[in-house]
Each structure stands twice: as structure tokens, then as C-alpha cells.
PDB file of N, CA and C in Angstrom:
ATOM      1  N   UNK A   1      74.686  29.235 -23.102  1.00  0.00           N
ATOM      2  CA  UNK A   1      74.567  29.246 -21.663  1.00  0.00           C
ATOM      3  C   UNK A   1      73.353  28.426 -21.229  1.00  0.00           C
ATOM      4  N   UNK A   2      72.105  28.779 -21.928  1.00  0.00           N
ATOM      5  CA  UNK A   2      71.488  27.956 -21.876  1.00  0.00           C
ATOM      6  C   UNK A   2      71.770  26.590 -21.880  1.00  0.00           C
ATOM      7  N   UNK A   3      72.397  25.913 -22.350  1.00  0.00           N
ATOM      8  CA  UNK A   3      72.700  24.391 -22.801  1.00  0.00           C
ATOM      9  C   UNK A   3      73.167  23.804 -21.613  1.00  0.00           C
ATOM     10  N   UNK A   4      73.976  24.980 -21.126  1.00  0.00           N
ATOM     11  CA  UNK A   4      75.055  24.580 -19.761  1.00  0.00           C
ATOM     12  C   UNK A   4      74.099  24.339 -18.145  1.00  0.00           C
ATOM     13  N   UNK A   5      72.556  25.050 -18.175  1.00  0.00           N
ATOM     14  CA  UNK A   5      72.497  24.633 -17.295  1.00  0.00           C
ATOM     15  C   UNK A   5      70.962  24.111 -17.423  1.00  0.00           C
ATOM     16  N   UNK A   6      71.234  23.717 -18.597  1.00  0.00           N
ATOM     17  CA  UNK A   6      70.147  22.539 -18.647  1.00  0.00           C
ATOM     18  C   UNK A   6      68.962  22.881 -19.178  1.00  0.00           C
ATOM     19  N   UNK A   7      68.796  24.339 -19.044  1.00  0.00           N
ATOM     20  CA  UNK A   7      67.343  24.994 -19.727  1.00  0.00           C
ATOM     21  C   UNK A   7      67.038  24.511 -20.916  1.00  0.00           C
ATOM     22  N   UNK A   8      68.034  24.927 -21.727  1.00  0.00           N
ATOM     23  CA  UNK A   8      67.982  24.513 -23.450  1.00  0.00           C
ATOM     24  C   UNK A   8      68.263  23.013 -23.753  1.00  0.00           C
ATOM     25  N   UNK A   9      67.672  22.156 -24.384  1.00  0.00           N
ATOM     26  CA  UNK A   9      67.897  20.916 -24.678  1.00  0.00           C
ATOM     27  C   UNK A   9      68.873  20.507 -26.201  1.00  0.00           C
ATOM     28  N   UNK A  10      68.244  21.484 -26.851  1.00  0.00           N
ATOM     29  CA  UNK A  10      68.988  21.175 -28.067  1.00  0.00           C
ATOM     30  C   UNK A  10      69.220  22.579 -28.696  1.00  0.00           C
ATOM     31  N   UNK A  11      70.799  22.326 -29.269  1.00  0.00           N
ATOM     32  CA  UNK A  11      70.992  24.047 -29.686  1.00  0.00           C
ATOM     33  C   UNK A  11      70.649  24.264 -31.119  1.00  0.00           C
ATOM     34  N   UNK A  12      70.898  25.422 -31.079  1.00  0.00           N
ATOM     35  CA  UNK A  12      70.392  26.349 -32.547  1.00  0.00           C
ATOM     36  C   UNK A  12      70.675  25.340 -33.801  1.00  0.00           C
ATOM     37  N   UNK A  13      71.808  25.294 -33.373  1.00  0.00           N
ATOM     38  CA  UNK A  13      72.492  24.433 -34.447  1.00  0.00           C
ATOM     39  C   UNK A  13      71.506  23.078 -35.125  1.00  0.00           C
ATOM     40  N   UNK A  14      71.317  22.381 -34.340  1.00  0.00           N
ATOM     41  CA  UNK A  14      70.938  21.100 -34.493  1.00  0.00           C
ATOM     42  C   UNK A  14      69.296  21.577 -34.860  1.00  0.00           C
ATOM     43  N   UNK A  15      68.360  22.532 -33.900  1.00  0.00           N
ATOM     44  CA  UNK A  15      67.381  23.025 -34.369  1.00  0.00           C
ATOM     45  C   UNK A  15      67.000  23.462 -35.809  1.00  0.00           C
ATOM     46  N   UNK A  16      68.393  23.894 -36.319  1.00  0.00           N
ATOM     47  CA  UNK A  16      68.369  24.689 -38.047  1.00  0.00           C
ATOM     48  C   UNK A  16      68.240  23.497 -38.774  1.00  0.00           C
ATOM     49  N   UNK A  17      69.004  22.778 -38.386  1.00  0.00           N
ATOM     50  CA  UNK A  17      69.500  21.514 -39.126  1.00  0.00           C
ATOM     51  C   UNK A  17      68.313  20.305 -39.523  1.00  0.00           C
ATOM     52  N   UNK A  18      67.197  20.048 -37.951  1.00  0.00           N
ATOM     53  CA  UNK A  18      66.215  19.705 -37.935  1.00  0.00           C
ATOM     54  C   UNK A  18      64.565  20.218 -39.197  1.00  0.00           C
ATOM     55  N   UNK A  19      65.080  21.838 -38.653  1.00  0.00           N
ATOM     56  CA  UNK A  19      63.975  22.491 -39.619  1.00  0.00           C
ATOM     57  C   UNK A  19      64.551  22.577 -41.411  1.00  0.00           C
ATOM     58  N   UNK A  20      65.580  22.380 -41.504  1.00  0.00           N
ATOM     59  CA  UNK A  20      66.118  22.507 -43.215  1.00  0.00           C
ATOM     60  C   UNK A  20      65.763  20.911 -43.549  1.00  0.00           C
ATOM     61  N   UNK A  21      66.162  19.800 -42.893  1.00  0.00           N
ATOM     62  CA  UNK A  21      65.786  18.644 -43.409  1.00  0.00           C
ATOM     63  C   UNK A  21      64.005  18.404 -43.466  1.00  0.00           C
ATOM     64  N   UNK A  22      63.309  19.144 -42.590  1.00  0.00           N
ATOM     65  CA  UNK A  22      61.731  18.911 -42.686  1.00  0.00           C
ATOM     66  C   UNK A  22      61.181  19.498 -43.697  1.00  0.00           C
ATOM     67  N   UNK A  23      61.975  21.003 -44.068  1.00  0.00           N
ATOM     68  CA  UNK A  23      61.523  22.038 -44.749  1.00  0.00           C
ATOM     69  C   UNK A  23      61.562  21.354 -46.393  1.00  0.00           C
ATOM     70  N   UNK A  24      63.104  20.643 -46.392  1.00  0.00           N
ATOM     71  CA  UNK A  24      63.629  19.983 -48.392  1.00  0.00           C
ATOM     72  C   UNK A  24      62.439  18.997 -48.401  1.00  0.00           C
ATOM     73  N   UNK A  25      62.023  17.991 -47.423  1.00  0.00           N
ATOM     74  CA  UNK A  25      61.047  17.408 -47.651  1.00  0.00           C
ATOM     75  C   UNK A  25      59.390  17.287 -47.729  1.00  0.00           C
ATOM     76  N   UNK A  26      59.294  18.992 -47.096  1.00  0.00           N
ATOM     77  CA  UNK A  26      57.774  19.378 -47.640  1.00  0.00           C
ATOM     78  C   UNK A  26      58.082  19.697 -48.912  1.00  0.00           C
ATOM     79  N   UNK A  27      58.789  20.436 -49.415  1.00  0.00           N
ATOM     80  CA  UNK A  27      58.993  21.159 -50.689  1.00  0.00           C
ATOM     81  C   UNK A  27      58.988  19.916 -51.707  1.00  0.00           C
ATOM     82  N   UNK A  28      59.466  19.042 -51.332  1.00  0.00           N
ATOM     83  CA  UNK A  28      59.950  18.167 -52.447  1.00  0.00           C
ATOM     84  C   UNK A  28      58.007  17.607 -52.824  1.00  0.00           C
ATOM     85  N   UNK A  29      57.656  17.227 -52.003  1.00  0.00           N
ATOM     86  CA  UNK A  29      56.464  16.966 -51.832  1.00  0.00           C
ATOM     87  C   UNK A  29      55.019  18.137 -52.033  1.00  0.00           C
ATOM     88  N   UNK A  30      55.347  19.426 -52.310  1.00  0.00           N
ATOM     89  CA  UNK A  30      54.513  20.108 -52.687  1.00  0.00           C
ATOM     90  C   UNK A  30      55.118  20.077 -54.255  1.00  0.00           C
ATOM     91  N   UNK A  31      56.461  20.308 -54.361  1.00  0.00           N
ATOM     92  CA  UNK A  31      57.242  20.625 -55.757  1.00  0.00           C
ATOM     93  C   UNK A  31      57.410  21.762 -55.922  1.00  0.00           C
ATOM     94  N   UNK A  32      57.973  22.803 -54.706  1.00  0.00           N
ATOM     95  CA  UNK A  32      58.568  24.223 -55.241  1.00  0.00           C
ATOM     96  C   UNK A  32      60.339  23.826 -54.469  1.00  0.00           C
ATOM     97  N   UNK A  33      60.447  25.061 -55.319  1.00  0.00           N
ATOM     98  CA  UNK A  33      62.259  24.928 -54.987  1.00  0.00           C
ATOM     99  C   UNK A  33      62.796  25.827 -53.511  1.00  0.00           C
ATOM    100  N   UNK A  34      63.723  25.318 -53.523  1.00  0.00           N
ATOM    101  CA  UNK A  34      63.708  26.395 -52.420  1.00  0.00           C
ATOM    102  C   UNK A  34      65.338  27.302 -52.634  1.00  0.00           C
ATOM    103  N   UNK A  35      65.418  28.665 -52.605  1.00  0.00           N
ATOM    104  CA  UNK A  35      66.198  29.519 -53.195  1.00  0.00           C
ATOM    105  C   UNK A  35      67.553  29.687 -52.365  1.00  0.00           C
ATOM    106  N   UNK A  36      68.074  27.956 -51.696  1.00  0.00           N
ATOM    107  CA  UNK A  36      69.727  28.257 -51.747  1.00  0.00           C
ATOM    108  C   UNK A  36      70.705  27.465 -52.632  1.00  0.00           C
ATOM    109  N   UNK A  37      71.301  27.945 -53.280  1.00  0.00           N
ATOM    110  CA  UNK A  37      72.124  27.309 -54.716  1.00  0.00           C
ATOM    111  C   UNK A  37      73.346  25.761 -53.354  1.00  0.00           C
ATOM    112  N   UNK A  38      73.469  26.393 -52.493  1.00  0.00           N
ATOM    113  CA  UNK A  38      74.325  25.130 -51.478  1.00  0.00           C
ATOM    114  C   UNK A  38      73.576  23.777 -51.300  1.00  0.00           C
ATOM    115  N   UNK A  39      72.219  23.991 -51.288  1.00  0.00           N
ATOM    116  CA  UNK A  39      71.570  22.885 -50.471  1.00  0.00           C
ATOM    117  C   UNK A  39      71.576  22.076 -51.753  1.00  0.00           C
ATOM    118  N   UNK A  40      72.027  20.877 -49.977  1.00  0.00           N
ATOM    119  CA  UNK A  40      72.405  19.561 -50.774  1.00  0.00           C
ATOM    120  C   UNK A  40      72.319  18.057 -50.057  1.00  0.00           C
ATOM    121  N   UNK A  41      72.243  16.920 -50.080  1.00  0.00           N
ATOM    122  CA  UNK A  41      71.882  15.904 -49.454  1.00  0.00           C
ATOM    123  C   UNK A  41      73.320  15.784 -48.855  1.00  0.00           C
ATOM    124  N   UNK A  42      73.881  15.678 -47.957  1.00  0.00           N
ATOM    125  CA  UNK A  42      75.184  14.783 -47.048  1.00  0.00           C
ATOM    126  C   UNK A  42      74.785  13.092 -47.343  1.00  0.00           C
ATOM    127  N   UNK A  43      75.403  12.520 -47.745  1.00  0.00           N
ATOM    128  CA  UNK A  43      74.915  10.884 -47.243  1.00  0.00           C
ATOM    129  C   UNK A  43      75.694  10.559 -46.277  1.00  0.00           C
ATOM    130  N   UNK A  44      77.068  11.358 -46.187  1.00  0.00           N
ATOM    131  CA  UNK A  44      77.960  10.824 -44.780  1.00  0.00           C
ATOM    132  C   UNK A  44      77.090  11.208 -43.458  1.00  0.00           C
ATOM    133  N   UNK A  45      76.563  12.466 -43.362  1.00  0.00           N
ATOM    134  CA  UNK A  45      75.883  13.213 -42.165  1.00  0.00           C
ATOM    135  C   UNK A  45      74.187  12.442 -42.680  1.00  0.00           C
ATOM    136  N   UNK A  46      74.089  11.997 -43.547  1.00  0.00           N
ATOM    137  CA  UNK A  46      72.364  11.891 -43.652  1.00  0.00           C
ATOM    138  C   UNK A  46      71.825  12.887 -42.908  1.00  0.00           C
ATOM    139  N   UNK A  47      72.245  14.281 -43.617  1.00  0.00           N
ATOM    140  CA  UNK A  47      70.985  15.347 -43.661  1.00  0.00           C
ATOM    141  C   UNK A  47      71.447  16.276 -44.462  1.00  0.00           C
ATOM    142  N   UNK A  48      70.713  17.536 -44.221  1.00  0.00           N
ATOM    143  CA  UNK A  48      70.963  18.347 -45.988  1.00  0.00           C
ATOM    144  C   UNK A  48      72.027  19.297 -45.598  1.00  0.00           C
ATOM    145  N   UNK A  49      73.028  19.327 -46.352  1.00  0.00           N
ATOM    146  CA  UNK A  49      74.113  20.750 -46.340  1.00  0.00           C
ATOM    147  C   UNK A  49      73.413  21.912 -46.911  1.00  0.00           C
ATOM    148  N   UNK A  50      73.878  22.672 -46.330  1.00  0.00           N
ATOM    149  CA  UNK A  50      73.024  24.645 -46.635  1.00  0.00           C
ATOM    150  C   UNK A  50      74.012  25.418 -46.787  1.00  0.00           C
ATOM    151  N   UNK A  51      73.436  26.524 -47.801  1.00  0.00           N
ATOM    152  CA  UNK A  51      74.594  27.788 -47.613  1.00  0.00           C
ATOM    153  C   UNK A  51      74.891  28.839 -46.107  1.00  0.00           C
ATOM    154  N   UNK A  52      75.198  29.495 -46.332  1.00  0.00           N
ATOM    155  CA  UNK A  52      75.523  30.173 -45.107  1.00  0.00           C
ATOM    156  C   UNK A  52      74.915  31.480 -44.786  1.00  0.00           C
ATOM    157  N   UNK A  53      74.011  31.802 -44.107  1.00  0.00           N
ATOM    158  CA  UNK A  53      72.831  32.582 -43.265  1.00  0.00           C
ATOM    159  C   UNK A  53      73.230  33.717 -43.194  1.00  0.00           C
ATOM    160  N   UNK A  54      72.625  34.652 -44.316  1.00  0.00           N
ATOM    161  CA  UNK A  54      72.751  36.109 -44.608  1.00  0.00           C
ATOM    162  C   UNK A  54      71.942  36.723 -43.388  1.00  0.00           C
ATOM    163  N   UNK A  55      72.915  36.997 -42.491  1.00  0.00           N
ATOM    164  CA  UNK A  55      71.852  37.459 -41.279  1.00  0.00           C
ATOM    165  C   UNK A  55      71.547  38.986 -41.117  1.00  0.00           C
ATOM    166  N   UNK A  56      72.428  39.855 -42.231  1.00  0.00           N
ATOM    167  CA  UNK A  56      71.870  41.227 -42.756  1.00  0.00           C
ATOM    168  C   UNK A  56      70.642  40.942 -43.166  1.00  0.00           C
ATOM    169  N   UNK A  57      70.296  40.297 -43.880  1.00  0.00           N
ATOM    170  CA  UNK A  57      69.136  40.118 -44.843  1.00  0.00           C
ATOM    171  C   UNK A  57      68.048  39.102 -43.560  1.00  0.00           C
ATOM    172  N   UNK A  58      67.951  38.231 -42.941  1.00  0.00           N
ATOM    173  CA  UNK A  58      67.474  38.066 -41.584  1.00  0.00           C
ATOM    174  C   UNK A  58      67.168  39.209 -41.084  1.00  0.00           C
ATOM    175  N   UNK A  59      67.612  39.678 -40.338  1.00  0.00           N
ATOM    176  CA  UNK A  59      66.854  40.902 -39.519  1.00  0.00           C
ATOM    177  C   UNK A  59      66.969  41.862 -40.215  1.00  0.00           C
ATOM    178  N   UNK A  60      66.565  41.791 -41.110  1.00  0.00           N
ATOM    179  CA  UNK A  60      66.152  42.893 -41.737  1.00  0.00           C
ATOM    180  C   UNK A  60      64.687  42.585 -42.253  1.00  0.00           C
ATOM    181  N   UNK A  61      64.409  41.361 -42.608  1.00  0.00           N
ATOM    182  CA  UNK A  61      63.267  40.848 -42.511  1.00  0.00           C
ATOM    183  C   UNK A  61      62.124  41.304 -41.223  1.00  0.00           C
ATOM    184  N   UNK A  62      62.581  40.410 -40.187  1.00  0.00           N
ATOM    185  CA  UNK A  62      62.277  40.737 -38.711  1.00  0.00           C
ATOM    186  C   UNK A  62      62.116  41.757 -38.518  1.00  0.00           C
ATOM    187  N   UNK A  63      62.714  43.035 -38.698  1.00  0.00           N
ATOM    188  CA  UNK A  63      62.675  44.109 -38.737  1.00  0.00           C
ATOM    189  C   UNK A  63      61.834  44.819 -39.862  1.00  0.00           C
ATOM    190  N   UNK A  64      61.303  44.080 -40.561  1.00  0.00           N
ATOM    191  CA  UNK A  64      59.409  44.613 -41.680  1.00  0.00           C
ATOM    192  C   UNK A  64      60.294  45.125 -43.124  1.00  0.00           C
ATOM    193  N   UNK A  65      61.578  44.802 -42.958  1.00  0.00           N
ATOM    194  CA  UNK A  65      62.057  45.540 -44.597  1.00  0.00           C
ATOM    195  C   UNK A  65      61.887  43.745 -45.803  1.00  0.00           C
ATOM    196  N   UNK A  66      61.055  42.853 -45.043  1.00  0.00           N
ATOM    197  CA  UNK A  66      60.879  41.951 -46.166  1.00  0.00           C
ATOM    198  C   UNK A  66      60.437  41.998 -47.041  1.00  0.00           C
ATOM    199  N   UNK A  67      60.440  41.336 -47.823  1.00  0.00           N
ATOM    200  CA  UNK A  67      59.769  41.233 -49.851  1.00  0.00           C
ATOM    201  C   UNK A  67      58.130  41.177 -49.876  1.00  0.00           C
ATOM    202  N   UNK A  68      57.577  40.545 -48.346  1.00  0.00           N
ATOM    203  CA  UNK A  68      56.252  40.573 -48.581  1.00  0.00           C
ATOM    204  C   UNK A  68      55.823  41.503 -47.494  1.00  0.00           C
ATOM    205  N   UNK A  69      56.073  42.331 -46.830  1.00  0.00           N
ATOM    206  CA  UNK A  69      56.066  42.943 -45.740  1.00  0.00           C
ATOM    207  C   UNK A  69      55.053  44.151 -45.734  1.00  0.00           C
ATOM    208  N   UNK A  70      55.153  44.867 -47.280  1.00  0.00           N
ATOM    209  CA  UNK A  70      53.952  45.755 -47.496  1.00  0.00           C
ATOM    210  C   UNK A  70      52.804  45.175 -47.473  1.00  0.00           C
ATOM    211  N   UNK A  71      52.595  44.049 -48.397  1.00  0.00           N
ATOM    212  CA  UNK A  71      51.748  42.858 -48.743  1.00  0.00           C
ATOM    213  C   UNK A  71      50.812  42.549 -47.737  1.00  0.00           C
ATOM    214  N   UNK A  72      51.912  42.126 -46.222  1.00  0.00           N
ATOM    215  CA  UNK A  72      51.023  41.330 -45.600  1.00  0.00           C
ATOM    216  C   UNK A  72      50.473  42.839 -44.729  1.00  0.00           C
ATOM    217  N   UNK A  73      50.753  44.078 -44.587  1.00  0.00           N
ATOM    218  CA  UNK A  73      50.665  45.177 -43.838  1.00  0.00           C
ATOM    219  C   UNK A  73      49.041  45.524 -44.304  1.00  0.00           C
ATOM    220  N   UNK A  74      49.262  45.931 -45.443  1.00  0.00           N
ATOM    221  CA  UNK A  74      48.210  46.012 -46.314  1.00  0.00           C
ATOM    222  C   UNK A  74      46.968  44.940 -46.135  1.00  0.00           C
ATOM    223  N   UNK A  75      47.176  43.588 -46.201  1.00  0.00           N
ATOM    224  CA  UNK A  75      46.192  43.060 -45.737  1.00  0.00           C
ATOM    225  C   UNK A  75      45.665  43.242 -44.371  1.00  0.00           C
ATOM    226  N   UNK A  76      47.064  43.207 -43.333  1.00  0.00           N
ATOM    227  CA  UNK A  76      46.089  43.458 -42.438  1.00  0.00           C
ATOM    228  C   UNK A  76      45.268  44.758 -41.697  1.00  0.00           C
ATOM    229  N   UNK A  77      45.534  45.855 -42.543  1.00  0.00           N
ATOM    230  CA  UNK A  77      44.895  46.852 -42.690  1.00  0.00           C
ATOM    231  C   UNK A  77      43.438  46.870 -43.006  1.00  0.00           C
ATOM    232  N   UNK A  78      43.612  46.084 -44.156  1.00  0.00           N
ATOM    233  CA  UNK A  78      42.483  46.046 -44.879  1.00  0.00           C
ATOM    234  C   UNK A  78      41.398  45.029 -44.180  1.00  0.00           C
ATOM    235  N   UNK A  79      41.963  43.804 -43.579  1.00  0.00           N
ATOM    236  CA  UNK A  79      41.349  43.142 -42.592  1.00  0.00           C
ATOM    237  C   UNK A  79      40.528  43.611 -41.134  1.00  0.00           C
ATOM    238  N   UNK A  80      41.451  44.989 -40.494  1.00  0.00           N
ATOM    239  CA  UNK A  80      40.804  45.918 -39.703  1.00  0.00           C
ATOM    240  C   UNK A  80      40.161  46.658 -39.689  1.00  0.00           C
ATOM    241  N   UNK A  81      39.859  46.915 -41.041  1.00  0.00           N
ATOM    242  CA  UNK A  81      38.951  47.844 -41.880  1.00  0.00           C
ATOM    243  C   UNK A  81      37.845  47.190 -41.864  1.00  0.00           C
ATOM    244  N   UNK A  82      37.794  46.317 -42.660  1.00  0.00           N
ATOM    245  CA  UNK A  82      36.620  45.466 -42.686  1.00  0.00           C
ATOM    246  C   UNK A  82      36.042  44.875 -41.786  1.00  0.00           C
ATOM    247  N   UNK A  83      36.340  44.652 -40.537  1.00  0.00           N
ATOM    248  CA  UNK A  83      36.187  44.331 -39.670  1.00  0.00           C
ATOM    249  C   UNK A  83      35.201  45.389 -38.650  1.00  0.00           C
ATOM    250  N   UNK A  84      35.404  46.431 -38.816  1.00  0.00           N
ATOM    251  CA  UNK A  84      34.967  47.741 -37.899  1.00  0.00           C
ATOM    252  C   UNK A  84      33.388  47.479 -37.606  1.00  0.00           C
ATOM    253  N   UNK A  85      33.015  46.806 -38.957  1.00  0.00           N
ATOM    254  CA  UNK A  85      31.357  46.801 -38.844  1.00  0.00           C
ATOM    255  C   UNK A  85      31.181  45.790 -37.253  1.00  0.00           C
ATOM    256  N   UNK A  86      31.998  44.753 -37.289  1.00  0.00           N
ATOM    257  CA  UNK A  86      31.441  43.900 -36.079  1.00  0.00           C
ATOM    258  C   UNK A  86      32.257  44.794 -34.892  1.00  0.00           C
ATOM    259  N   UNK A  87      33.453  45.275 -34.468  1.00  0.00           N
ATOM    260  CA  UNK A  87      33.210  45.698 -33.413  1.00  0.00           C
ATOM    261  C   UNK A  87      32.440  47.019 -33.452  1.00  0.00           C
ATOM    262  N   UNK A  88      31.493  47.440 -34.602  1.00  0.00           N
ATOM    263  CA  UNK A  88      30.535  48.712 -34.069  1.00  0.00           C
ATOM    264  C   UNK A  88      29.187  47.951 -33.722  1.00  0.00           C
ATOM    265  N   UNK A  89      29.216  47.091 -34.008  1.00  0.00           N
ATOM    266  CA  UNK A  89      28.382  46.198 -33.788  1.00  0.00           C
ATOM    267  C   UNK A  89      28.329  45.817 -32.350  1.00  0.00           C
ATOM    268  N   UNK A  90      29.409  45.201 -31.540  1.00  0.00           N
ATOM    269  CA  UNK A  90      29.507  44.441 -30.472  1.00  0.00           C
ATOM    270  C   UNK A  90      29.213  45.604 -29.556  1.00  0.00           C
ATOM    271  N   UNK A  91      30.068  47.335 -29.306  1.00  0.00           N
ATOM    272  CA  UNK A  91      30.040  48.244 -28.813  1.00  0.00           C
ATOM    273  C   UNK A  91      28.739  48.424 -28.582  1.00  0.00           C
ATOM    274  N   UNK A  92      27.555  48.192 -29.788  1.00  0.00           N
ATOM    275  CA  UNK A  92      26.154  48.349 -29.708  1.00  0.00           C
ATOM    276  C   UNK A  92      25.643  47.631 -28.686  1.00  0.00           C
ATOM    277  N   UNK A  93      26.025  46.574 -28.633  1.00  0.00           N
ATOM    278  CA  UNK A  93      25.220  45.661 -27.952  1.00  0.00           C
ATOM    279  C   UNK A  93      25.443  46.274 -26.845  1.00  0.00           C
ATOM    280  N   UNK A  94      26.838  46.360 -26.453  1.00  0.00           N
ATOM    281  CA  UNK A  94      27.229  46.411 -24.945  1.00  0.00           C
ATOM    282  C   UNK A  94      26.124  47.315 -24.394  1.00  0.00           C
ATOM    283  N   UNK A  95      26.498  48.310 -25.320  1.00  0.00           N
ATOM    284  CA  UNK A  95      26.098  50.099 -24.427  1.00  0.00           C
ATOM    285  C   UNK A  95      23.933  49.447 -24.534  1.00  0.00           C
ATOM    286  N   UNK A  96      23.563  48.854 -25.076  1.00  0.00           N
ATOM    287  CA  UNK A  96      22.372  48.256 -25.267  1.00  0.00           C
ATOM    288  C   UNK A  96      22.204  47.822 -24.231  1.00  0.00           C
ATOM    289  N   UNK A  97      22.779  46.528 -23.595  1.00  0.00           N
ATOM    290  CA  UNK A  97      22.797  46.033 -22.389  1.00  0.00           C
ATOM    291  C   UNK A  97      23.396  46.559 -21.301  1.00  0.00           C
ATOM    292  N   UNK A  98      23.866  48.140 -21.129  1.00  0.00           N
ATOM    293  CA  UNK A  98      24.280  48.358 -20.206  1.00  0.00           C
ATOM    294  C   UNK A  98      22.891  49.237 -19.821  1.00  0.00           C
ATOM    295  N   UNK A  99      22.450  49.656 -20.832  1.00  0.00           N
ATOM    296  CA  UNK A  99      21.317  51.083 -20.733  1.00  0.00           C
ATOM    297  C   UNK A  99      20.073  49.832 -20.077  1.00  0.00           C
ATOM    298  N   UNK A 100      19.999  48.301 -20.745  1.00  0.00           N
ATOM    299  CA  UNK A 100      18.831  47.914 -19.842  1.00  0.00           C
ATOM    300  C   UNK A 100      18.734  47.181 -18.641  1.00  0.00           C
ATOM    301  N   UNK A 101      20.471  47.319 -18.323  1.00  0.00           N
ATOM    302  CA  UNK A 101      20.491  46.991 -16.823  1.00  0.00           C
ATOM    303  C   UNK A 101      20.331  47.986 -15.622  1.00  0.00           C
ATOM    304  N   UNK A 102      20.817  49.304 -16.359  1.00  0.00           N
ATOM    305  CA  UNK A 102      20.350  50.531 -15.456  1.00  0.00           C
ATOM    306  C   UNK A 102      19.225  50.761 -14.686  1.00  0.00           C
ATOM    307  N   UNK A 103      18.290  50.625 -16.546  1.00  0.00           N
ATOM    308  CA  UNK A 103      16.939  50.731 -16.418  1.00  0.00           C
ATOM    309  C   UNK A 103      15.867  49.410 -15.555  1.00  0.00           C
ATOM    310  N   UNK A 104      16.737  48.470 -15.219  1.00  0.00           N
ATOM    311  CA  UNK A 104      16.365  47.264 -14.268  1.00  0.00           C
ATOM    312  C   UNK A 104      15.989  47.690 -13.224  1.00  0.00           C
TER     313      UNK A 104
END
């Protein structure tokens, strides 16, 4: 619907298609693989053919049941944790500068 009244410029489609051909050519260029047994070069289409988009396994991702999902939770736990010292820190200041504007 978008497409139809002009909002959207380019659809999903062509967007996927854009990001899988950018994506084979970082990879190729770092040198890791990337885990779909389909992907493949087109030379008729000059761009890459893909398998077909497990979208159970998609939002289910999105939805925090991913492979790294504890991983990254955990870090950022542990990142808020560590962190506490500077905002007990900043809280200091405030209530510091609020007590010597009173006292102004």
C-alpha cells in the first residue's frame, strides 16, 4: 500500500535483495560463510539467489528467543551494573549543586 501512494519507494523485495548482495560481498571480503546452503550468484539476474525465509525462526528472534539473546542480555546487565558508579556519581553532583544553590 505503501508503494501505491508513493510513501514507499522501493519494496521489501528489492530491499532483501539489495541487502543479500551487500551482505555475500562483505563476507567474501572478511572470509566467513554465511549459513544458507541456496545462496548463489544469478548471472542472468546479476545478483545472488537465496533460500527461502524461515519466518518462524525470524520472529522468534525479534521476539529475544535468539542464539545470542542471553549473551547479549547478560552483557547488558552487566554493562548497567557497572555503570551505577557514574550515575551515583552524577546524582552526587546534582543534589551537591542543588544544596549550594539553596544555600546562595
Amino acid at each position: 500500500q505503501g508503494m501505491r501512494w508513493g510513501i514507499k519507494r522501493v519494496s521489501n523485495d528489492t530491499l532483501r535483495q539489495r541487502f543479500v548482495d551487500a551482505t555475500v560481498a562483505q563476507a567474501k571480503v572478511l572470509g566467513v560463510s554465511l549459513p544458507d546452503p541456496d545462496l548463489a550468484w544469478n548471472d542472468e539476474r546479476q545478483a545472488h539467489d537465496f533460500g527461502t525465509i524461515d519466518w518462524a525462526e525470524f520472529w522468534a528472534v525479534v521476539g529475544g528467543d535468539g542464539p545470542c539473546n542471553q549473551e547479549r542480555l547478560a552483557k547488558r546487565v552487566k554493562a548497567w551494573d557497572d555503570g551505577a558508579w557514574v550515575r551515583e556519581a552524577a546524582q552526587a553532583h546534582a543534589r551537591k549543586q542543588a544544596t549550594r544553590a539553596q544555600a546562595a
